[in-house]
C-alpha atoms as a PDB file:
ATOM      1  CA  UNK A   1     -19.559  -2.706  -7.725  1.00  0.00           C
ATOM      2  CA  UNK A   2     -16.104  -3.632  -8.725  1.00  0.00           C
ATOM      3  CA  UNK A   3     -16.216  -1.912 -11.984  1.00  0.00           C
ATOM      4  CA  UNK A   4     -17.232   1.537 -10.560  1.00  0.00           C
ATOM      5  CA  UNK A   5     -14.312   1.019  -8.174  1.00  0.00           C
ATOM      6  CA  UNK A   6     -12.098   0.481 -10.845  1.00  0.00           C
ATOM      7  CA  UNK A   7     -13.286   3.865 -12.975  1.00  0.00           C
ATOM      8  CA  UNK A   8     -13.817   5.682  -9.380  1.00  0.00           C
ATOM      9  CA  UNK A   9     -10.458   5.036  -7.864  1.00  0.00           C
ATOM     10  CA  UNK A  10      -7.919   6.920  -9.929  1.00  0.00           C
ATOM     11  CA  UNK A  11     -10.436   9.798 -10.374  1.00  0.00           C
ATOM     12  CA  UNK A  12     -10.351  10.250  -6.416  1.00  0.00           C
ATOM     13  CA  UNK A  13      -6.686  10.230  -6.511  1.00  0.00           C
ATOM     14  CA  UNK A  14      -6.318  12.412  -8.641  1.00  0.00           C
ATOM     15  CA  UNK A  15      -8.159  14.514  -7.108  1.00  0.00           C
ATOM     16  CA  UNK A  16      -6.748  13.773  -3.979  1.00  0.00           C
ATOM     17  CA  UNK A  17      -3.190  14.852  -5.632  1.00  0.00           C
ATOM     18  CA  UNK A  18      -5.051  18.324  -6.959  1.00  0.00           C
ATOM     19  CA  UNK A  19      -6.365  19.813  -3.892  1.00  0.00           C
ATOM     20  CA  UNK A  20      -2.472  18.856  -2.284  1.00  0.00           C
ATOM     21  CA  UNK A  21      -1.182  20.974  -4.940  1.00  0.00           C
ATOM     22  CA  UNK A  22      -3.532  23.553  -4.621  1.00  0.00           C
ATOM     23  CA  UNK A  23      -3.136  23.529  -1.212  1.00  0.00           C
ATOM     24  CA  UNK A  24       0.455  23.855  -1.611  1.00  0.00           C
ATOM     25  CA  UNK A  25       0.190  26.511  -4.270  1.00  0.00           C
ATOM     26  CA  UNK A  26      -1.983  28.932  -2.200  1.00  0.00           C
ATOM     27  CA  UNK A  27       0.599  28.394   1.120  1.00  0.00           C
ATOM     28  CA  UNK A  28       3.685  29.699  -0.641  1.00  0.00           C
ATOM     29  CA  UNK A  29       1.869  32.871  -2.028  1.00  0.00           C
ATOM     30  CA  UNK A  30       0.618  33.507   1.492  1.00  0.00           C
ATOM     31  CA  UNK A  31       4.148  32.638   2.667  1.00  0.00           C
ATOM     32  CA  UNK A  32       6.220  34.468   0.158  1.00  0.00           C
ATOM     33  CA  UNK A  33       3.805  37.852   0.186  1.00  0.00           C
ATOM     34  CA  UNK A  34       4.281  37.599   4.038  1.00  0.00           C
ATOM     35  CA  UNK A  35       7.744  37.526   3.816  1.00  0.00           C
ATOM     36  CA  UNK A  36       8.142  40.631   1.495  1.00  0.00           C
ATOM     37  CA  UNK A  37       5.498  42.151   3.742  1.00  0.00           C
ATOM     38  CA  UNK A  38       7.610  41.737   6.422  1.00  0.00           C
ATOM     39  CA  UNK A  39      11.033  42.932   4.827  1.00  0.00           C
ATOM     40  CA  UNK A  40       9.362  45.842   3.374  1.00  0.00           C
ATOM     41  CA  UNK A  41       8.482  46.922   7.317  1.00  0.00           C
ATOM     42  CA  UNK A  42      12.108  45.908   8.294  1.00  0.00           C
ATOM     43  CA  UNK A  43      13.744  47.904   5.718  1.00  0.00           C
ATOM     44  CA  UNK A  44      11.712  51.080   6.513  1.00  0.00           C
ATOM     45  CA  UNK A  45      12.835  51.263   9.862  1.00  0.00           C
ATOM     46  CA  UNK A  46      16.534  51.209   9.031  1.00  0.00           C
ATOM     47  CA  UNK A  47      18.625  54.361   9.161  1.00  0.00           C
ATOM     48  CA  UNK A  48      20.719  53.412   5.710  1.00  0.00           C
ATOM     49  CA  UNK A  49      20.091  52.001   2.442  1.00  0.00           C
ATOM     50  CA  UNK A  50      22.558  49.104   3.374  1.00  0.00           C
ATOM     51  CA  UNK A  51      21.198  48.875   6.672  1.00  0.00           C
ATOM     52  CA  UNK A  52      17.487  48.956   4.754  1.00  0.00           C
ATOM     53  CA  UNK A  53      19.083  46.024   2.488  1.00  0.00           C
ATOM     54  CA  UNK A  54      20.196  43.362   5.519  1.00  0.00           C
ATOM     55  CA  UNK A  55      17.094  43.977   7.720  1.00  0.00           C
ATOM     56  CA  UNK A  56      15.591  42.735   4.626  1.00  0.00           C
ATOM     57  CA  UNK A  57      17.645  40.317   3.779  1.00  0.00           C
ATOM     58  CA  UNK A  58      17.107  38.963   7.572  1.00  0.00           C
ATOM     59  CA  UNK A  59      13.341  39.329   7.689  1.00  0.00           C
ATOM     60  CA  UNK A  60      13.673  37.094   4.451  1.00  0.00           C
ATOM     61  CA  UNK A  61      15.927  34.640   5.862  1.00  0.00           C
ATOM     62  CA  UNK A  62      13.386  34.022   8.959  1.00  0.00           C
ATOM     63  CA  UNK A  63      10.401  33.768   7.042  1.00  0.00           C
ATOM     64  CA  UNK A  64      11.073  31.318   4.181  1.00  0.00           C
ATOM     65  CA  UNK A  65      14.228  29.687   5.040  1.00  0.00           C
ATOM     66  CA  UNK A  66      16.441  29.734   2.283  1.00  0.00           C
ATOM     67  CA  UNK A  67      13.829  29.413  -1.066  1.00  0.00           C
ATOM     68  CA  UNK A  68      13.976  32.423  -2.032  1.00  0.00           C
ATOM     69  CA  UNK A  69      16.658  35.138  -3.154  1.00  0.00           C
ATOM     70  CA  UNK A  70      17.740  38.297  -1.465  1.00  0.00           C
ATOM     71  CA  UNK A  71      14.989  40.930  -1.912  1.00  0.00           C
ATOM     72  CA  UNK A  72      15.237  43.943  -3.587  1.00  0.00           C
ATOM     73  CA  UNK A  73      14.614  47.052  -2.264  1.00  0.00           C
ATOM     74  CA  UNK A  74      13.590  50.400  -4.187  1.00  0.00           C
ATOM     75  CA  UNK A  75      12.731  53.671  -2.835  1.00  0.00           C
ATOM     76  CA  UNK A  76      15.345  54.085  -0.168  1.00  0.00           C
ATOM     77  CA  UNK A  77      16.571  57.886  -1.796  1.00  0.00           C
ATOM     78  CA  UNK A  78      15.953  61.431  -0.142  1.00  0.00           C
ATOM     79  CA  UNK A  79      12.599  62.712  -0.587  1.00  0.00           C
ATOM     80  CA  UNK A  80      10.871  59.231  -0.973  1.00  0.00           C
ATOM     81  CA  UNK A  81       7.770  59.028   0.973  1.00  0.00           C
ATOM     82  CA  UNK A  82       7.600  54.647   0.608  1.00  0.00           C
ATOM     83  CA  UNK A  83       9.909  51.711   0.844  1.00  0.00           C
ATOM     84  CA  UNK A  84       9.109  48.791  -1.656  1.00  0.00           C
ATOM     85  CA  UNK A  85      10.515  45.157  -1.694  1.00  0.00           C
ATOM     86  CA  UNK A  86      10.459  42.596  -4.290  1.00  0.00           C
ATOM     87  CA  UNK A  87      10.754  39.191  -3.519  1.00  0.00           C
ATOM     88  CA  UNK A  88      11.339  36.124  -5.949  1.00  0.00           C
ATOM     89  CA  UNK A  89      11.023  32.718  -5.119  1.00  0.00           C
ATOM     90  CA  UNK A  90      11.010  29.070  -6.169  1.00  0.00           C
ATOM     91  CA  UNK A  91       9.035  26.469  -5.202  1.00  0.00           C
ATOM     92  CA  UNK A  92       9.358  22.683  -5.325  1.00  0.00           C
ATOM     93  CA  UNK A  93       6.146  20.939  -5.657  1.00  0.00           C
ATOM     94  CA  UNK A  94       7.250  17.649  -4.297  1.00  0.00           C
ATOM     95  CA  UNK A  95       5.403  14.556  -4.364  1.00  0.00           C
ATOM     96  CA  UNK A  96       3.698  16.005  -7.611  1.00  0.00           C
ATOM     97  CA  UNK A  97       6.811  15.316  -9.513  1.00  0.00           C
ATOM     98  CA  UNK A  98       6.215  18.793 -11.063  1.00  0.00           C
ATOM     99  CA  UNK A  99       9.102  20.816 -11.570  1.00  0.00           C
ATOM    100  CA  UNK A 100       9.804  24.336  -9.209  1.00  0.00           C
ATOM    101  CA  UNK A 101       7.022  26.904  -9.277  1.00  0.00           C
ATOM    102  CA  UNK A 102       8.361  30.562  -9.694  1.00  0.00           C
ATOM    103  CA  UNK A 103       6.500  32.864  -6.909  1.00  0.00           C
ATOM    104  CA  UNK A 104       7.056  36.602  -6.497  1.00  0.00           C
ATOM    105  CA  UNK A 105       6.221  38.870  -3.713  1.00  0.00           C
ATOM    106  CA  UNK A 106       5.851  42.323  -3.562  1.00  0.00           C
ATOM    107  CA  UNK A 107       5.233  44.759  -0.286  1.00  0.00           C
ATOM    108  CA  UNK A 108       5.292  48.794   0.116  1.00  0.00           C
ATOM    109  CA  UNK A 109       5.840  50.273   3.852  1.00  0.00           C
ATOM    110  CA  UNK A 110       5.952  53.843   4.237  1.00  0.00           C
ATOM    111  CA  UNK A 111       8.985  55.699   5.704  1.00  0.00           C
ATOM    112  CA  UNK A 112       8.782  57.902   8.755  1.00  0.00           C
ATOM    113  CA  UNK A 113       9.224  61.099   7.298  1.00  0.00           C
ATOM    114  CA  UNK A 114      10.701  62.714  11.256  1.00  0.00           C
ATOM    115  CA  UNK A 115      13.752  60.103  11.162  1.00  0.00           C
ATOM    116  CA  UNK A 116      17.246  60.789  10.051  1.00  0.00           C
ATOM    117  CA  UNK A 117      18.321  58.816   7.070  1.00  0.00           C
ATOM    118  CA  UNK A 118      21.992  58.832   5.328  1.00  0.00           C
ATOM    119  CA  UNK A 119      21.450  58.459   1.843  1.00  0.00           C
END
């Protein structure tokens, strides 16, 4: 009894620690691609590119808090039909003692073709 307890033991905890980083893993994805979902739909309803570039920056902001860089945003020019975002992100895996994960998201919204831009 004692000795499969013994051989057991760490082989649970490990596994224990696996499915918390998995866990953890799968989260920021989701997080991070909701995020750049979200600035991608932001940016397409602004007016500017500049104004495009903060209400991403801001849908960013609210969504991950502060772990991830401003996104970029391509396809803000006269004549595009589609707005697309790039996010990158890092994450810290915590009690893993693993060091940061890199994470990028990436979202397309299409642009109202009857609004007024200034390009």
């Amino acid at each position: 009894m004692t000795v499969e307890f013994v051989l057991l033991g760490p082989l649970l905890v490990a596994l224990m620690l696996f499915l918390y980083l998995a866990g953890r893993v799968v989260e920021a994805h989701d997080q991070v691609d909701s995020a750049a979902r979200d600035a991608a739909r932001a940016a397409s309803l602004a007016r500017s590119a500049t104004g495009a570039q903060a209400a991403a920056s801001q849908a960013v902001s609210a969504d991950v808090n502060g772990w991830c860089s401003p996104p970029s945003v391509l396809g803000f020019i006269p004549g595009s039909q589609a707005v697309t975002v790039s996010l990158q992100c890092d994450l810290n895996l915590g009690l893993t003692g693993l060091a940061a994960m890199h994470i990028t998201g990436y979202a397309v919204a299409p642009l109202d073709q009857f609004v007024s831009r200034s390009y």
